[in-house]
Structures are given as C-alpha cells and as structure tokens.
N, C-alpha and C. Protein backbone atom coordinates (compact mmCIF):
# COMPACT_ATOMS: atom_id res chain seq x y z
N UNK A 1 -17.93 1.88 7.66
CA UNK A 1 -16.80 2.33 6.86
C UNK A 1 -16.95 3.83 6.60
N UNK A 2 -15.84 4.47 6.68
CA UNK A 2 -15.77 6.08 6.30
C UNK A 2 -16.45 5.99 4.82
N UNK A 3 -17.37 7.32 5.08
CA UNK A 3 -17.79 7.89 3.24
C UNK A 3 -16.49 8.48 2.64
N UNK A 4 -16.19 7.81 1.63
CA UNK A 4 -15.04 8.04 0.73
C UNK A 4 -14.69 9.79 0.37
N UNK A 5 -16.17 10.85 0.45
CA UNK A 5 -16.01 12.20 0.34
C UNK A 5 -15.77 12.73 1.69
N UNK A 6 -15.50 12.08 2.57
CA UNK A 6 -15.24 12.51 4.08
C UNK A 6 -13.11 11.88 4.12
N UNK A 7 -12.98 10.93 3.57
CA UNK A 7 -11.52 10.64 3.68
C UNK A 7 -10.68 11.89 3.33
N UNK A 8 -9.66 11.79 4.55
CA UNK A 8 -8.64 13.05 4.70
C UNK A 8 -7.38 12.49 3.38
N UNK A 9 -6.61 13.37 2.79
CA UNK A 9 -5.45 12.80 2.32
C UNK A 9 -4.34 11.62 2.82
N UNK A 10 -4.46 11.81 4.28
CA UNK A 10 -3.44 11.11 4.83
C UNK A 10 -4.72 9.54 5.10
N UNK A 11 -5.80 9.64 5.29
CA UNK A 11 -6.46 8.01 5.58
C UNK A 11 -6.39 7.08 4.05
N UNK A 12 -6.37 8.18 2.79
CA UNK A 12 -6.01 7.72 1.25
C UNK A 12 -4.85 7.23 1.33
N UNK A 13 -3.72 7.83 1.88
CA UNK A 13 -2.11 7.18 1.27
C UNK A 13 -1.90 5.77 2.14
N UNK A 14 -2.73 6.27 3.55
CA UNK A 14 -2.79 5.08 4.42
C UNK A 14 -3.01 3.56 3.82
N UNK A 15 -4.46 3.91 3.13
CA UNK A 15 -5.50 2.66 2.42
C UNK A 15 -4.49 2.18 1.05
N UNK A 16 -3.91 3.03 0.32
CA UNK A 16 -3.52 2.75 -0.79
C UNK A 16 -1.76 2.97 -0.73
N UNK A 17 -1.17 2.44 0.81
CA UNK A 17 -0.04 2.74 0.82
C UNK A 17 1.07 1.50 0.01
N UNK A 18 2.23 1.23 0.02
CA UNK A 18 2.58 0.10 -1.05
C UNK A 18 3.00 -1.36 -0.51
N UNK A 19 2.33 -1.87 -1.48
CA UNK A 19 2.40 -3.29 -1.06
C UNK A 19 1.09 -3.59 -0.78
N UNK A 20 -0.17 -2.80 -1.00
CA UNK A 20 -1.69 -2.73 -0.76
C UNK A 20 -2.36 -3.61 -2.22
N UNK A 21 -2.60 -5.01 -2.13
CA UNK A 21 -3.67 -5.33 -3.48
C UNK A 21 -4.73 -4.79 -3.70
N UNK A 22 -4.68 -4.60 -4.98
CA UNK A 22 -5.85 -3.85 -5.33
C UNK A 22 -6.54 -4.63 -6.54
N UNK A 23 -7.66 -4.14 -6.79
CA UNK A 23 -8.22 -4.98 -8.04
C UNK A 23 -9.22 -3.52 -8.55
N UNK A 24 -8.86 -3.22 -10.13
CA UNK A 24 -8.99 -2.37 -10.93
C UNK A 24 -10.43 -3.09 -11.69
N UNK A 25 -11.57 -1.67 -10.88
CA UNK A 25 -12.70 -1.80 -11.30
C UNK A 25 -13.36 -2.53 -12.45
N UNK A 26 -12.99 -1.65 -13.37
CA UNK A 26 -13.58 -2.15 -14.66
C UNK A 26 -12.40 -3.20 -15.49
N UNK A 27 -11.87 -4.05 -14.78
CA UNK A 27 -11.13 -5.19 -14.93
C UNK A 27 -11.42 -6.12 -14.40
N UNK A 28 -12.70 -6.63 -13.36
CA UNK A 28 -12.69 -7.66 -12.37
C UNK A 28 -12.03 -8.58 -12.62
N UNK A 29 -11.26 -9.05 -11.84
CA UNK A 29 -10.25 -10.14 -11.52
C UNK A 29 -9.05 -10.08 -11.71
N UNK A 30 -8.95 -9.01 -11.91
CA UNK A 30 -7.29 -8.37 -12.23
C UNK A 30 -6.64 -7.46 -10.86
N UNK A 31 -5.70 -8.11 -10.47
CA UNK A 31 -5.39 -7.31 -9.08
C UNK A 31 -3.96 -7.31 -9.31
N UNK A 32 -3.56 -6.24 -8.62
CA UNK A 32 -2.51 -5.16 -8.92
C UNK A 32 -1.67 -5.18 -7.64
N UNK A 33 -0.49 -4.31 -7.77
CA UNK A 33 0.11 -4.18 -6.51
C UNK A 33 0.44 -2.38 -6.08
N UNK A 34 -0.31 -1.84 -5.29
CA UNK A 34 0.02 -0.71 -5.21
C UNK A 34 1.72 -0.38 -4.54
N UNK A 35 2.21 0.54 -5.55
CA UNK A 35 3.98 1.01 -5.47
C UNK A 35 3.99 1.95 -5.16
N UNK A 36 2.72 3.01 -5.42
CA UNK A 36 2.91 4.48 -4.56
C UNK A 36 1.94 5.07 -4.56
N UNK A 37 1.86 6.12 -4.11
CA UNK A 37 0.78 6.78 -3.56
C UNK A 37 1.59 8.45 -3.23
N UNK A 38 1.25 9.35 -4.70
CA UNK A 38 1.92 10.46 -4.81
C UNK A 38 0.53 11.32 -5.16
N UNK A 39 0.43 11.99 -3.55
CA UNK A 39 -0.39 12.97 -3.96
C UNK A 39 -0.57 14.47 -4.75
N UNK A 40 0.48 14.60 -5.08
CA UNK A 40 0.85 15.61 -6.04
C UNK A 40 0.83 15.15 -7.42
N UNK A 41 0.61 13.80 -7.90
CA UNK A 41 0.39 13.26 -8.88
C UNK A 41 -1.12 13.45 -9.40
N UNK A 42 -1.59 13.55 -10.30
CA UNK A 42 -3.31 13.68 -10.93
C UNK A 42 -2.85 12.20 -12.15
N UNK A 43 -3.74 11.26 -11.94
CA UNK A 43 -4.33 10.68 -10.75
C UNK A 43 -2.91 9.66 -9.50
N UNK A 44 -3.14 9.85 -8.10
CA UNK A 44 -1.89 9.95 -7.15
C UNK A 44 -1.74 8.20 -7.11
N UNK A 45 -2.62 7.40 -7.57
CA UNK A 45 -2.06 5.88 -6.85
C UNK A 45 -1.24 5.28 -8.43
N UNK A 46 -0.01 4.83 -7.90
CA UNK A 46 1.15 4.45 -9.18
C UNK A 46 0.48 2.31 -8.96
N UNK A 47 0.40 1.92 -9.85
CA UNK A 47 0.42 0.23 -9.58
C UNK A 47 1.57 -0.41 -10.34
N UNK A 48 1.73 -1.88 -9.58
CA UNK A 48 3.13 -2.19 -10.01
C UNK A 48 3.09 -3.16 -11.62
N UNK A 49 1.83 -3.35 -12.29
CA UNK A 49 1.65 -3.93 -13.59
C UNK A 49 0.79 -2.71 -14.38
N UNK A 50 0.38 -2.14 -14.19
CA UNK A 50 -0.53 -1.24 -14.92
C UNK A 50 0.10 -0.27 -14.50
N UNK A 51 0.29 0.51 -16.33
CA UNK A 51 1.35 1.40 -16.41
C UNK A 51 0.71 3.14 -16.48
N UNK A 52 -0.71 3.10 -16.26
CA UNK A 52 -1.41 4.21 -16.39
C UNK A 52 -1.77 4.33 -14.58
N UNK A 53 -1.30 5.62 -14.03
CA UNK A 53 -1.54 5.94 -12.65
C UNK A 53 -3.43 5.69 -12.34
N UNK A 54 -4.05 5.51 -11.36
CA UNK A 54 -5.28 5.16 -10.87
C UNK A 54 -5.78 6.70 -9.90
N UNK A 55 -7.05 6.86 -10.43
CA UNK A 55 -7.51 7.53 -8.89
C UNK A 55 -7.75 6.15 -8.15
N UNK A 56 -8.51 6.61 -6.55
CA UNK A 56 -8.89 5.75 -5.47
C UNK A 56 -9.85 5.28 -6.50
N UNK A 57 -11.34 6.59 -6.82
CA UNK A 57 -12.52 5.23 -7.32
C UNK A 57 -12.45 4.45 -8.20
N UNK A 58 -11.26 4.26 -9.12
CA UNK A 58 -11.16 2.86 -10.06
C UNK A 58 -10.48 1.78 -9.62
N UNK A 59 -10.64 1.74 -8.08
CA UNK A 59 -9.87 0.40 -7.72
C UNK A 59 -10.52 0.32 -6.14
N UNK A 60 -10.53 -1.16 -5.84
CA UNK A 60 -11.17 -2.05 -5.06
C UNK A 60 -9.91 -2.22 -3.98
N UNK A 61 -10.31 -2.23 -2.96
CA UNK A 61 -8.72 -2.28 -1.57
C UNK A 61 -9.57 -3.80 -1.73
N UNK A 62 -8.34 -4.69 -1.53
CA UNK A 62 -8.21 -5.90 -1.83
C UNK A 62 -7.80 -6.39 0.03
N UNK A 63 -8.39 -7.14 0.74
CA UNK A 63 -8.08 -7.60 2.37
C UNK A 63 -7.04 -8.02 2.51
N UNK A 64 -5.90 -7.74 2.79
CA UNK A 64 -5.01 -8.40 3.27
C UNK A 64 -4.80 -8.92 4.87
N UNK A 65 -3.81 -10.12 5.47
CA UNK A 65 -3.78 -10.23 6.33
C UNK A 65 -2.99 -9.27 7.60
N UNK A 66 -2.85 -8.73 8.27
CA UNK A 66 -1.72 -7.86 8.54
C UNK A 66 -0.59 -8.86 8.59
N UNK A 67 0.80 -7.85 8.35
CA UNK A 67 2.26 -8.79 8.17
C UNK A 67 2.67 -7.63 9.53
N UNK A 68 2.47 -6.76 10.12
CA UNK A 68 2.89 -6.13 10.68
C UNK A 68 3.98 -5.28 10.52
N UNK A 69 4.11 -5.45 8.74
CA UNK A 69 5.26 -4.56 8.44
C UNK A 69 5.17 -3.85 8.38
N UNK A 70 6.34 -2.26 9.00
CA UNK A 70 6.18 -0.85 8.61
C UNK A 70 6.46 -0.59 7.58
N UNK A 71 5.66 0.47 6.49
CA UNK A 71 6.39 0.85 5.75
C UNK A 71 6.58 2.05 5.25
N UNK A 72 6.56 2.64 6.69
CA UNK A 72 7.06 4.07 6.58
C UNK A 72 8.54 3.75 7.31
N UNK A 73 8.71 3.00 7.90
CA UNK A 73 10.16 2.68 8.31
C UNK A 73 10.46 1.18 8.00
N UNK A 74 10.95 0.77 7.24
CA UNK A 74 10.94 -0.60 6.70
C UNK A 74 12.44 -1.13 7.48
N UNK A 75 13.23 -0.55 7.72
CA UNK A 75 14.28 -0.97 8.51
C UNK A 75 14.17 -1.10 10.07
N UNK A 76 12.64 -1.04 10.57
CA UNK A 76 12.70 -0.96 12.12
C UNK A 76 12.09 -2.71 11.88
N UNK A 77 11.74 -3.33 10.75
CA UNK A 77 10.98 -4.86 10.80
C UNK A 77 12.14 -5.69 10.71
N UNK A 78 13.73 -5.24 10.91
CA UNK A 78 14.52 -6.31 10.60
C UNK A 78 15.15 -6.28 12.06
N UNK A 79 14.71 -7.96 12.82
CA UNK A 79 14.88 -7.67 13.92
C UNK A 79 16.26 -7.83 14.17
N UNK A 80 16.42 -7.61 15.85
CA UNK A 80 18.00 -8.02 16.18
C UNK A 80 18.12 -9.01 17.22
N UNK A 81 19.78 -9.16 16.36
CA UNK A 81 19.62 -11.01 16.96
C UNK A 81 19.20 -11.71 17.85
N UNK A 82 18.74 -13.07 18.16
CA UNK A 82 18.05 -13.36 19.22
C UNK A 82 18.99 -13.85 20.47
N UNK A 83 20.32 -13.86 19.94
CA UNK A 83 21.53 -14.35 21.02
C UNK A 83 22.97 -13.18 20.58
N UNK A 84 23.46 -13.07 20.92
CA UNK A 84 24.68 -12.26 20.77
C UNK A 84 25.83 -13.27 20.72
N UNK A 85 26.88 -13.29 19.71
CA UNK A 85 28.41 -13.74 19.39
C UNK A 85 29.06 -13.41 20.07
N UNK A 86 29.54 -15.14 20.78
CA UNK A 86 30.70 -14.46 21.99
C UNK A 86 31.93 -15.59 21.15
N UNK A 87 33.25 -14.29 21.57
CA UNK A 87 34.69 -14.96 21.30
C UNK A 87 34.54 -15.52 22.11
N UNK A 88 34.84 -16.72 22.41
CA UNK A 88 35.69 -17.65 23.26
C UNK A 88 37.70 -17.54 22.71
C-alpha cells in the first residue's frame, strides 16, 4: 500500500471520492458515507451523517465491492436500451 505522506492530491479524492464508506477513527463502528471530497476545504473530506468535515487520518477506507459506477460521469452508467421501439 502507498505511504499515506507519499499520496498525490488526486490518489486522496480518488480513495475518498463519494459514495466511499468510511469508518471514523476514534468512533469504531461507526461508518459514514463519504459526499465530497473538497480540497480547498481545511479539513477536505465532507461525510453524509457527521456534520464536522474529516481530514484522511481520522477515518478508515471501508472495502467496498466494485459497482463499476462512474462517478466522475454518472450519466455514462445509465445504459441504452437493449432492443429499439419499432412502429408497426
């Protein structure tokens, strides 16, 4: 695994991009839903129940399975149809 003082900005928004579970350190067992990831923000990760923004080191990347969803383009995952509508 990358050393966390070697991660570029862009491998952070990657790891903590939205829709990423997370579970908040000094909370064990409490897991969250990451909603954003604004690096111009101090501290940049927003969660979707906890109303105080996170750096990276107070939270745990939680495994998810891949869904293969984009979500830098969330409108390229809605596919198109599998037959086409014909008038008769």
């Amino acid at each position: 695994m990358t050393d966390r003082a070697t991660w570029s900005e862009a491998q952070e928004m990657a790891a903590y991009r939205p829709g990423q579970k997370v579970e908040i350190k000094h909370r064990p067992g409490i897991v969250d839903t990451v909603i954003a990831y604004d690096p111009t923000m101090v501290p940049p990760v927003i969660l979707a129940i906890d109303p105080q923004p996170r750096y990276p080191e107070e939270l745990t990347l939680i495994s998810q399975p891949s869904t293969g969803f984009n979500w830098l383009n969330p409108w390229a995952n809605i596919g198109s149809p599998t037959r086409s509508m014909s008038h008769h």
